[in-house]
Protein backbone atom coordinates (compact mmCIF):
# COMPACT_ATOMS: atom_id res chain seq x y z
CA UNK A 1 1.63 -12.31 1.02
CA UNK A 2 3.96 -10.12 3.07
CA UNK A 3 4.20 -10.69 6.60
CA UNK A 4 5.90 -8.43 9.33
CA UNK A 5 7.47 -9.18 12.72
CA UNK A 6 9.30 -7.33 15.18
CA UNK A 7 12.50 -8.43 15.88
CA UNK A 8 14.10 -6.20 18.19
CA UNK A 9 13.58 -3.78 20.49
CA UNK A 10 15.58 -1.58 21.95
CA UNK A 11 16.04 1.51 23.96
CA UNK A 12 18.86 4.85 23.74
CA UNK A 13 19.61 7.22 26.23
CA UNK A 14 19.20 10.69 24.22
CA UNK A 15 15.30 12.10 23.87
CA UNK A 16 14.86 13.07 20.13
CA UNK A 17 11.97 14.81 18.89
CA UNK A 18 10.74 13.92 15.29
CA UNK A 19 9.01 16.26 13.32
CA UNK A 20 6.95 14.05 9.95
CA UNK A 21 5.76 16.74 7.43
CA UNK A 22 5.36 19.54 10.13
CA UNK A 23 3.15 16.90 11.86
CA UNK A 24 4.08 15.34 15.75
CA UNK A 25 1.44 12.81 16.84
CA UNK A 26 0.85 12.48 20.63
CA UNK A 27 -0.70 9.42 22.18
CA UNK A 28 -1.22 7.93 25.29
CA UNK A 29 -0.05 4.37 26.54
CA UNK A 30 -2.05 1.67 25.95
CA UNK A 31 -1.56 -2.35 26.65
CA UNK A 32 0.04 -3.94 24.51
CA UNK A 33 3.63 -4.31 22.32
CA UNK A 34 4.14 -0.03 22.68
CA UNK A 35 3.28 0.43 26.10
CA UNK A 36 5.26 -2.27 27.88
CA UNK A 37 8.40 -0.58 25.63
CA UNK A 38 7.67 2.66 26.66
CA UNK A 39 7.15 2.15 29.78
CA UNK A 40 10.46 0.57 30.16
CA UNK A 41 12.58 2.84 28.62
CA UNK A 42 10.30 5.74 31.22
CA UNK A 43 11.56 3.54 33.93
CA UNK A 44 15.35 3.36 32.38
CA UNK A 45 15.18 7.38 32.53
CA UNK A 46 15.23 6.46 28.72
CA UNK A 47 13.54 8.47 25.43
CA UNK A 48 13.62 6.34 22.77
CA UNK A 49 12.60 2.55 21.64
CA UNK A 50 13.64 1.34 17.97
CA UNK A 51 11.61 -1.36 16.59
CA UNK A 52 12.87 -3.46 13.49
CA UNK A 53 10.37 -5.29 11.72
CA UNK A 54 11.31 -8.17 8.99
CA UNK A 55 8.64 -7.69 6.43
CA UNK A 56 11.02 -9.94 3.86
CA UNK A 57 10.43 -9.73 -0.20
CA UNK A 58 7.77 -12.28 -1.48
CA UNK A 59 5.35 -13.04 -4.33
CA UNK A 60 7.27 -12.49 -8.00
CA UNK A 61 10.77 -14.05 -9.16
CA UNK A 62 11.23 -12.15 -12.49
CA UNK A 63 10.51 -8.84 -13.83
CA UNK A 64 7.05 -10.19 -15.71
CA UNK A 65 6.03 -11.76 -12.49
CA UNK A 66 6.05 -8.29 -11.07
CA UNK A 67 4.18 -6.75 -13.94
CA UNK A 68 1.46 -9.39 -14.26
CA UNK A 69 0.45 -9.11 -10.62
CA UNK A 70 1.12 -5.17 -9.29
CA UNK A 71 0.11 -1.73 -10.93
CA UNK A 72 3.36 -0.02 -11.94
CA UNK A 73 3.93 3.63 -11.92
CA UNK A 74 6.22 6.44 -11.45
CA UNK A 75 5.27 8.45 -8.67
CA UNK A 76 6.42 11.08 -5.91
CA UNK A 77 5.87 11.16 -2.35
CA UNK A 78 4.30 14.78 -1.31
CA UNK A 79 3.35 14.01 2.52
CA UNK A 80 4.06 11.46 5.21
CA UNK A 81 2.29 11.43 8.62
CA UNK A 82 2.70 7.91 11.30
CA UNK A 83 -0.23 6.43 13.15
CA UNK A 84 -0.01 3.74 15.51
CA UNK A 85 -1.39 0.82 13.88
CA UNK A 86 -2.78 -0.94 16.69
CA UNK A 87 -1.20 -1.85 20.15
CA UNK A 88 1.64 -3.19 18.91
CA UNK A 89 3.10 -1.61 15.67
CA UNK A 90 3.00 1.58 13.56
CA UNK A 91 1.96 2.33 9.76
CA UNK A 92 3.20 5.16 7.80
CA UNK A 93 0.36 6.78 5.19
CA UNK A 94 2.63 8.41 2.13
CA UNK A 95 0.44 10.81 -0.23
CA UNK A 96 1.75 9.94 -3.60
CA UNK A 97 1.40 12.52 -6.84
CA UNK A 98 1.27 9.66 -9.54
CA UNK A 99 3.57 11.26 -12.53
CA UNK A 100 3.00 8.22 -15.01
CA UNK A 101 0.68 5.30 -14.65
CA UNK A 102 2.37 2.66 -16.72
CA UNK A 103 0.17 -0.15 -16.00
CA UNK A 104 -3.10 -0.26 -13.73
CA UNK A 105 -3.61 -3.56 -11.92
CA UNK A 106 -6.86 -4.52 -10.53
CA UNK A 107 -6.66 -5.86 -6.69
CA UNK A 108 -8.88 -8.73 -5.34
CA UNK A 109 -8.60 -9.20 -1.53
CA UNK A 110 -9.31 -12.55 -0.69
CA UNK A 111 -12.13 -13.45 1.89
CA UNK A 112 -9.50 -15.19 4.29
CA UNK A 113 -6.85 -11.77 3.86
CA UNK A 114 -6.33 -8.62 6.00
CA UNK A 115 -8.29 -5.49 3.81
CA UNK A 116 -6.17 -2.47 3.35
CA UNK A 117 -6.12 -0.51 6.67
CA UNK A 118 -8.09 2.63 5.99
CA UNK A 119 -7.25 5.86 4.93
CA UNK A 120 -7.36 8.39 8.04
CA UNK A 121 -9.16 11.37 7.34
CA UNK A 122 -7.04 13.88 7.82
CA UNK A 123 -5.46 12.59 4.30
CA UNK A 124 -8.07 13.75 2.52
CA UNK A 125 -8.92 14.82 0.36
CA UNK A 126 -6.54 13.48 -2.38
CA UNK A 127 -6.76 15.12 -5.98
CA UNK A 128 -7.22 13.12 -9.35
CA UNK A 129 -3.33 12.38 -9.48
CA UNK A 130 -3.01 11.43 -6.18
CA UNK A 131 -2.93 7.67 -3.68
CA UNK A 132 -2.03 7.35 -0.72
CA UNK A 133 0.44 3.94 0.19
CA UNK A 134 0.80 2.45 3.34
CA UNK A 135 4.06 1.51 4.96
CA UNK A 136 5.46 -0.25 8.54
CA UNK A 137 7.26 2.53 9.66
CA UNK A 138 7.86 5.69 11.36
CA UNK A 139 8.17 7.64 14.12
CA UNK A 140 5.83 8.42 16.78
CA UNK A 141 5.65 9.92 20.52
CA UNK A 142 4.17 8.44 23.35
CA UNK A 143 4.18 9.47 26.78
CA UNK A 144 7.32 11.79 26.08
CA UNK A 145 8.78 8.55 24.66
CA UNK A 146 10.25 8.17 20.71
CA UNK A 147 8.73 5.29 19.58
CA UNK A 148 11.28 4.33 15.55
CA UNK A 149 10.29 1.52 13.47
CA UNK A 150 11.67 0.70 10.64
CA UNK A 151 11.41 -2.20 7.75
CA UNK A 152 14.70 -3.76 7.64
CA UNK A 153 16.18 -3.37 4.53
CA UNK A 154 13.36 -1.19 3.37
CA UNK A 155 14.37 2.66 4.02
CA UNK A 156 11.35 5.06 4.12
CA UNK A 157 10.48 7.28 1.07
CA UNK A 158 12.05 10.19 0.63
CA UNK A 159 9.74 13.34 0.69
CA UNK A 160 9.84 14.90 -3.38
CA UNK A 161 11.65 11.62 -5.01
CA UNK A 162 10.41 9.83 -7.91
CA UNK A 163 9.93 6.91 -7.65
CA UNK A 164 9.15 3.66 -9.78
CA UNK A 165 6.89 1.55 -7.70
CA UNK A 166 5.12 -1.77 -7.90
CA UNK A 167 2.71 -1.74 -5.45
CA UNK A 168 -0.84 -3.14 -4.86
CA UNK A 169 -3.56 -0.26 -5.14
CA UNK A 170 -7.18 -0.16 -4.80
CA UNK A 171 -7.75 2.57 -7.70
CA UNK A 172 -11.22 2.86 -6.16
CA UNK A 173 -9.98 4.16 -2.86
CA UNK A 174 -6.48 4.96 -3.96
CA UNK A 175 -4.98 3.10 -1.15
CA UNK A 176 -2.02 0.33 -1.80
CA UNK A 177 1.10 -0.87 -0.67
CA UNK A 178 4.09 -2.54 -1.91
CA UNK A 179 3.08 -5.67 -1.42
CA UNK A 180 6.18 -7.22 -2.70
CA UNK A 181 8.23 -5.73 -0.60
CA UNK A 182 11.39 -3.65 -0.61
CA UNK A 183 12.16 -5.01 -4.05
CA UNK A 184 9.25 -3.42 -6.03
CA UNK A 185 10.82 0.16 -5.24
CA UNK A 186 13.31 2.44 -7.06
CA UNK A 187 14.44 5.79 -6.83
CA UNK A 188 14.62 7.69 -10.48
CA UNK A 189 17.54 9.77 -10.41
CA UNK A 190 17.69 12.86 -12.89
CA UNK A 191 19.51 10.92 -15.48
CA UNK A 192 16.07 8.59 -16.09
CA UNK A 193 18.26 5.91 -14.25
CA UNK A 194 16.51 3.09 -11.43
CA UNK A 195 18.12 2.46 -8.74
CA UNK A 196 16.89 -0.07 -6.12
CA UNK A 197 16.23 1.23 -1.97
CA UNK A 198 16.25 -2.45 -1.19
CA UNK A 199 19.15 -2.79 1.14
CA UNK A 200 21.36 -5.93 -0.24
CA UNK A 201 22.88 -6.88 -3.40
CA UNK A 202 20.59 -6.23 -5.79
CA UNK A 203 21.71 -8.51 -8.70
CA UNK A 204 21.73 -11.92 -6.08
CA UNK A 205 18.90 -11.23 -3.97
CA UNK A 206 16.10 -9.11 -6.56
CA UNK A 207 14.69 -10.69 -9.50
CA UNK A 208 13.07 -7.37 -10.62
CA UNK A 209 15.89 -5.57 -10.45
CA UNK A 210 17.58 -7.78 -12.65
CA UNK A 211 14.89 -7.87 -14.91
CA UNK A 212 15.42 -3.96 -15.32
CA UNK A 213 19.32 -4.31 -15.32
CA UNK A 214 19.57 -6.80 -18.12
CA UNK A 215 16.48 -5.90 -20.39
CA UNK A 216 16.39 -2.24 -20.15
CA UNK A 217 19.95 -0.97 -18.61
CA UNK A 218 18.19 0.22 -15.49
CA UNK A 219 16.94 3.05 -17.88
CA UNK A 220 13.52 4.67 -17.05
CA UNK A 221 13.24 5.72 -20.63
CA UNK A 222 13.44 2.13 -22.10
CA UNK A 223 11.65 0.55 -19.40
CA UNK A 224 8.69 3.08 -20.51
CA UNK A 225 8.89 1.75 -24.13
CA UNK A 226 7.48 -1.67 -22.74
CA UNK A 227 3.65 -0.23 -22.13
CA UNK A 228 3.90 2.76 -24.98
CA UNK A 229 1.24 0.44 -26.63
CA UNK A 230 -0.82 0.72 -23.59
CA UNK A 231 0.91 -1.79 -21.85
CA UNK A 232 -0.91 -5.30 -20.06
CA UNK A 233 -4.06 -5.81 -17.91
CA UNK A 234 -4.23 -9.13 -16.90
CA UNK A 235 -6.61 -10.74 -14.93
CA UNK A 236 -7.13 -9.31 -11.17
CA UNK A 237 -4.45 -10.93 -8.93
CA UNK A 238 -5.65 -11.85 -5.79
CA UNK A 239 -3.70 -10.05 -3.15
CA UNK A 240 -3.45 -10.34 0.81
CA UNK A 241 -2.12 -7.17 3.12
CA UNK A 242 0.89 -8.31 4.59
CA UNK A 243 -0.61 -7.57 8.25
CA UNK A 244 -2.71 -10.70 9.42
C-alpha cells in the first residue's frame, strides 16, 4: 500500500498562473492543510505554496512481482485537469488512450482500504480505449494563491508520451493508479526503448527496472514478446489506495 505525506511547505515571492489542459480551477479557502498555507503566503504578500509529498515505492521487488499483481500497458496521456482532494492535498485525474493492453489485472479493494477516489464528471465520458489514472499532484489556485504539489521523485506525465505503466485499474470504471509508485512508470521513446521517470538510480533503488534492463535490454519490443501468447492472469491481488 502506498502512503503519502507532506513534507514541506513552502512559499515564493513571484505569482504564477498555471494553465492544466486549457483548464484553471478556482476555489475558495477552506480549513484545513490549504487554507492555513494560503493564507500565509496572502499575509507574506506571497503567490505561491509548493507542497512535496513522499508517496515512496512499495509492494513488488522483481519484475514478476510487478506483473503478477498490476495490469500492464502502454498508454498515452491525452488530458490532465487538478482537483483538490480534500482539505489538505490535491489529486491529478490523467485521461489515458490505452495503445496496448499487455496484461489485464483484476483489482480487489479490501474492506479495511481507501476505494479509488471517484472519477469527476467533467471526465466523461471516456471512449472504449480510454482510463482515467489518478495522481498526487498538480497545480491549483486558491484565493489568487498557486497552490504546487508534487510526488517527490515522481515527475507528472507528460501530455502525448507513451508510456509503459503498471498501475492498479478498475477495468469496470476505468479508474487506477500506480499503486507501486514512481517505479511502475516509463517513458517509451521512439526507438521502442524504456526509460524510467523515477528520480534516483534506477539499477540500485528499482527492481522493475532491472528486471527490464537485464531480461529484455530496456527494449519495448522484447518486453512485448513476454505476453504475445496472451500473457498471465493471475488471481485478483488485493490492493489498497495509497490515501488512508
Amino acid at each position: 500500500m502506498k502512503k503519502y505525506l507532506l513534507i514541506a511547505l513552502f512559499s515564493t515571492a513571484m505569482f504564477v498562473g498555471f494553465v492544466i489542459h486549457q483548464n484553471l480551477v478556482i476555489a475558495q479557502s477552506e480549513d484545513g492543510i490549504l487554507a492555513a498555507e494560503v493564507a500565509e503566503a496572502k499575509a507574506a504578500g506571497k503567490g505561491e505554496v509548493y507542497i512535496a509529498v513522499n508517496i515512496g515505492s512499495t509492494g513488488v521487488d522483481n519484475l514478476d512481482a510487478a506483473i503478477s499483481r498490476y495490469s500492464v500497458i502502454e498508454a498515452t496521456p491525452i488530458e490532465k485537469k487538478v482537483y483538490k482532494y480534500d482539505k489538505d492535498g490535491l489529486i491529478s485525474w490523467y485521461k489515458f488512450k490505452v495503445n496496448n493492453k499487455l496484461s489485464e489485472k483484476a483489482v480487489v479493494v479490501c474492506s479495511t482500504c481507501t476505494p479509488f477516489p471517484d472519477l469527476p464528471a467533467d471526465m466523461l465520458p471516456l471512449a472504449a480505449d480510454e482510463i482515467v489514472i489518478s495522481r498526487s499532484e498538480g497545480s491549483f489556485l486558491i484565493d489568487n494563491v498557486v497552490i504546487i504539489q508534487d510526488e517527490v521523485g515522481f515527475p507528472a506525465f507528460t501530455l502525448n508520451q507513451r508510456y509503459l505503466l503498471f498501475a492498479g485499474i478498475d477495468w469496470s470504471k476505468k479508474v487506477g493508479e500506480i499503486a507501486v509508485g514512481p517505479i511502475g512508470a516509463y517513458m517509451v521513446n521512439d526507438s521502442g526503448k524504456t526509460i524510467p521517470v523515477y528520480d534516483s538510480d534506477a539499477s540500485d533503488d528499482n527492481p522493475i527496472y532491472r528486471g527490464l534492463a537485464s531480461t529484455y535490454n530496456n527494449s519495448i519490443y522484447e518486453f512485448r514478446k513476454r505476453f504475445s501468447t496472451g500473457g498471465s492472469n493471475p488471481e485478483p491481488n488485493i490492493n489498497c489506495s495509497y490515501r488512508t
